[in-house]
Protein backbone atom coordinates (compact mmCIF):
# COMPACT_ATOMS: atom_id res chain seq x y z
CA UNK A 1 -41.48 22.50 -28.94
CA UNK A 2 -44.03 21.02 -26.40
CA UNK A 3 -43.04 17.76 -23.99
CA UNK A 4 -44.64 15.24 -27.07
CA UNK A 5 -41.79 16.59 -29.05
CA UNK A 6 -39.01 16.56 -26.68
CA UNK A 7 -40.19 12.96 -25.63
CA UNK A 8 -40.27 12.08 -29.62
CA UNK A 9 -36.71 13.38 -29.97
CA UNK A 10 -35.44 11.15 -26.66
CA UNK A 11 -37.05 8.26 -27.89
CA UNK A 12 -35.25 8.85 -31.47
CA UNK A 13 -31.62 8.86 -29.64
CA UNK A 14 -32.37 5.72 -27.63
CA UNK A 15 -33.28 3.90 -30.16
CA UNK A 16 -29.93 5.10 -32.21
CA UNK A 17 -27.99 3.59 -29.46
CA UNK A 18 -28.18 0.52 -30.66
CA UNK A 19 -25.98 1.66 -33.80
CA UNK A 20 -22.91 -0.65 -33.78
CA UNK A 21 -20.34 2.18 -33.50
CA UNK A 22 -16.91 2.03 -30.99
CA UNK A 23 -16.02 5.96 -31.15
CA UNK A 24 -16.20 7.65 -27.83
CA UNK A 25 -14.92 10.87 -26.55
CA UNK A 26 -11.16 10.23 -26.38
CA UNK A 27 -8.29 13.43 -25.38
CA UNK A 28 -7.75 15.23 -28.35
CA UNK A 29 -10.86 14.88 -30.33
CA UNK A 30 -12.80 18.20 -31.81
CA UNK A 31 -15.81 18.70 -33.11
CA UNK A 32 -18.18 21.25 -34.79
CA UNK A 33 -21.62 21.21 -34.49
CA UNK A 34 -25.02 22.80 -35.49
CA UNK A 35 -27.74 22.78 -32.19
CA UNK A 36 -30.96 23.57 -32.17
CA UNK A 37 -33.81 23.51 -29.62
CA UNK A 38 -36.52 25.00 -27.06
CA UNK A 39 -35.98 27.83 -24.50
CA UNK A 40 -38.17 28.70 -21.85
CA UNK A 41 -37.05 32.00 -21.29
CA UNK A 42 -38.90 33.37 -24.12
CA UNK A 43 -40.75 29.80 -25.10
CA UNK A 44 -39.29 29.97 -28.39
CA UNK A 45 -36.43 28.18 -30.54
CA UNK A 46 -33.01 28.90 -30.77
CA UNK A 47 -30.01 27.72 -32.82
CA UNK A 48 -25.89 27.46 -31.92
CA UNK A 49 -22.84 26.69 -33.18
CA UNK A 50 -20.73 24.96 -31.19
CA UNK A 51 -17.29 23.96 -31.16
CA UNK A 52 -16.28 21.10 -28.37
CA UNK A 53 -12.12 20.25 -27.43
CA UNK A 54 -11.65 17.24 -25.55
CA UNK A 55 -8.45 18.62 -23.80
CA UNK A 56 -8.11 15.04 -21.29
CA UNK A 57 -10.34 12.28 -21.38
CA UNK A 58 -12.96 13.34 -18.80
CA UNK A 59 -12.97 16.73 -19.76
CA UNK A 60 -14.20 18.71 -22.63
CA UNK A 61 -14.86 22.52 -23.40
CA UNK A 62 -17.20 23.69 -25.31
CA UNK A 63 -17.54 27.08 -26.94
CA UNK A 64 -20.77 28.25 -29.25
CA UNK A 65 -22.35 31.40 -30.12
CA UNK A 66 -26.34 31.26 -30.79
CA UNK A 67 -29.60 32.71 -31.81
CA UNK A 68 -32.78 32.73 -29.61
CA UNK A 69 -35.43 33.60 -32.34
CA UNK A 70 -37.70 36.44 -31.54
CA UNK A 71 -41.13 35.43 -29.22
CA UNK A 72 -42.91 38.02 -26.91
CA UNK A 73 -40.89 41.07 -28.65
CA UNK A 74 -37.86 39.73 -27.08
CA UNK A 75 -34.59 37.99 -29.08
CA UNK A 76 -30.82 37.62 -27.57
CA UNK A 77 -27.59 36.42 -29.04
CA UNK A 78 -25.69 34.22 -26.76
CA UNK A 79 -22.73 32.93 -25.83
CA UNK A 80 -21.48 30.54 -23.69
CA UNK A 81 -18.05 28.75 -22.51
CA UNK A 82 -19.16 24.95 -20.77
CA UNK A 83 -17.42 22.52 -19.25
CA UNK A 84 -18.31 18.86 -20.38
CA UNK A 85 -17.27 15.78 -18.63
CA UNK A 86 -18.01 12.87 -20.66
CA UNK A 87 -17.79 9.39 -19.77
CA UNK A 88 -18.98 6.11 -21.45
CA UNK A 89 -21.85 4.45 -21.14
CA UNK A 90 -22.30 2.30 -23.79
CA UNK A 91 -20.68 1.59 -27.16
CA UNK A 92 -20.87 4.96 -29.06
CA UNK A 93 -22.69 6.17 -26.29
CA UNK A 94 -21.55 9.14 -24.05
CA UNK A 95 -23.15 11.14 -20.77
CA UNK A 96 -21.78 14.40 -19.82
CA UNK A 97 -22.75 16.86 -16.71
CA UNK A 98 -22.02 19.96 -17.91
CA UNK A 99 -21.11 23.57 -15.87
CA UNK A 100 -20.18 27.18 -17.65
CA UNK A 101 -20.57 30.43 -17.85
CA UNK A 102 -23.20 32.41 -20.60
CA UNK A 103 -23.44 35.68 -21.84
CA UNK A 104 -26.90 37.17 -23.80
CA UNK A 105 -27.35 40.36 -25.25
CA UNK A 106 -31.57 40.35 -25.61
CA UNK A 107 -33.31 42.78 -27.48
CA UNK A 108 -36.40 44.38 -27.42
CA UNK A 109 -39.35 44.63 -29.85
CA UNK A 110 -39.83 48.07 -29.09
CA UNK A 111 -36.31 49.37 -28.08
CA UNK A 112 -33.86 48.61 -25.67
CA UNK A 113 -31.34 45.69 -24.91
CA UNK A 114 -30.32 43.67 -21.68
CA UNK A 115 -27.15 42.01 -21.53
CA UNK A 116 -26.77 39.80 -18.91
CA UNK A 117 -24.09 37.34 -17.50
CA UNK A 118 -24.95 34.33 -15.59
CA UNK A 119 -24.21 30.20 -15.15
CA UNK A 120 -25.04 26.99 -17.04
CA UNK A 121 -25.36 23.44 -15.64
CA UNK A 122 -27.35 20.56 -16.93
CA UNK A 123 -26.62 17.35 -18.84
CA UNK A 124 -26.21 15.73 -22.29
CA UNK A 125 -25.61 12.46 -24.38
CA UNK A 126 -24.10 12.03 -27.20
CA UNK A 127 -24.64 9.37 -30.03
CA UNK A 128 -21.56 8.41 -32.05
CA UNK A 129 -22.58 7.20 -35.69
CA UNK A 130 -19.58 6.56 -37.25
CA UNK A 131 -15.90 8.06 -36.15
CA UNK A 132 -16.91 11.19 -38.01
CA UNK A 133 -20.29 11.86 -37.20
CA UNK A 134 -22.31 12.49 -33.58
CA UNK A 135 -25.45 13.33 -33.09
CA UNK A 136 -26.31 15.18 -29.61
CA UNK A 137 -29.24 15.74 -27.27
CA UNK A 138 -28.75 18.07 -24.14
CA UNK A 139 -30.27 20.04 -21.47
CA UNK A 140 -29.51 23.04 -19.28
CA UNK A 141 -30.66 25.14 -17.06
CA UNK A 142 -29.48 29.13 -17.58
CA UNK A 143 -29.30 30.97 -14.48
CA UNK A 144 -28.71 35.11 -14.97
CA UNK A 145 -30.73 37.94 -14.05
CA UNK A 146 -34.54 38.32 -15.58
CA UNK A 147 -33.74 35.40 -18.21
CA UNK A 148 -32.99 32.46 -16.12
CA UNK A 149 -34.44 29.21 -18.34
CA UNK A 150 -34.25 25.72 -19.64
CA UNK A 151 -32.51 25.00 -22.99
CA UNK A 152 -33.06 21.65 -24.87
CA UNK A 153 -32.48 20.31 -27.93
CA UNK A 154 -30.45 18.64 -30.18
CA UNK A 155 -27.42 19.07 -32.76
CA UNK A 156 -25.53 17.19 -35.51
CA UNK A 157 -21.88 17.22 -35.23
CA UNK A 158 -18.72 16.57 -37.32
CA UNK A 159 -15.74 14.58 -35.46
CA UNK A 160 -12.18 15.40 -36.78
């Protein structure tokens, strides 16, 4: 995914803000979603499932396990345990900071594995389309050993 993509995909979510919608984070509220995106660390896609428990109004956690597709011989599973704090911006609309802790297990092409343990921080909106049903766009920067890297992209998520 190059920058006209990524700028294609942020233009897309602005422009769904303007979807007259009144859900927002609240305490209590789960959701499971299916990401996908761009990481530097290989320059190559990757997709996650992710599960996200607003346990008090400012604060979320959010579990997922994920793919990073093979590029340069190199593919890892990861997983990672982040710490959302959403607040409001606009009707339907929330911002979140987000902090955490990843692990990946990469693999090699022609042998070998690394697993490495390291930190997450970065950012995210998310786009409320009816009670049930959230779109997402985030960024973060991974920070381990040999595969620090930028992850963005997107996911579609269902509210219950």
């Amino acid at each position: 995914m190059n920058k006209r993509h990524i700028l294609a995909l942020s233009a897309l979510m602005l422009a769904g803000a303007a979807v007259p919608v009144s859900a927002n984070a609240q305490k209590g509220e789960k959701s499971l979603s299916l990401n996908g995106g761009y990481t530097s660390v290989n320059e190559s896609g990757y997709a996650t499932v992710s599960f996200n428990y607003t346990f008090a109004n400012h604060f979320r956690i959010a579990p997922d396990i994920g793919y990073v597709f093979r590029n340069e011989g190199a593919s890892a599973f990861v997983f990672d345990v982040d710490m959302h704090f959403p607040f409001r911006v606009g009707r339907g609309v929330n911002l979140y900071p987000l902090a955490g802790l990843t692990f990946n297990n990469w693999s090699f092409k022609h042998g070998g594995n690394a697993a490495r343990l390291g930190g997450n921080f970065g950012g995210g909106v998310d786009l409320y389309l009816t009670s049930n049903l959230k779109l997402n766009l985030q960024c973060k920067y991974t920070v381990m050993n040999d595969f620090s890297g930028v992850y963005a992209g997107m996911g579609i998520g269902y509210v219950f």
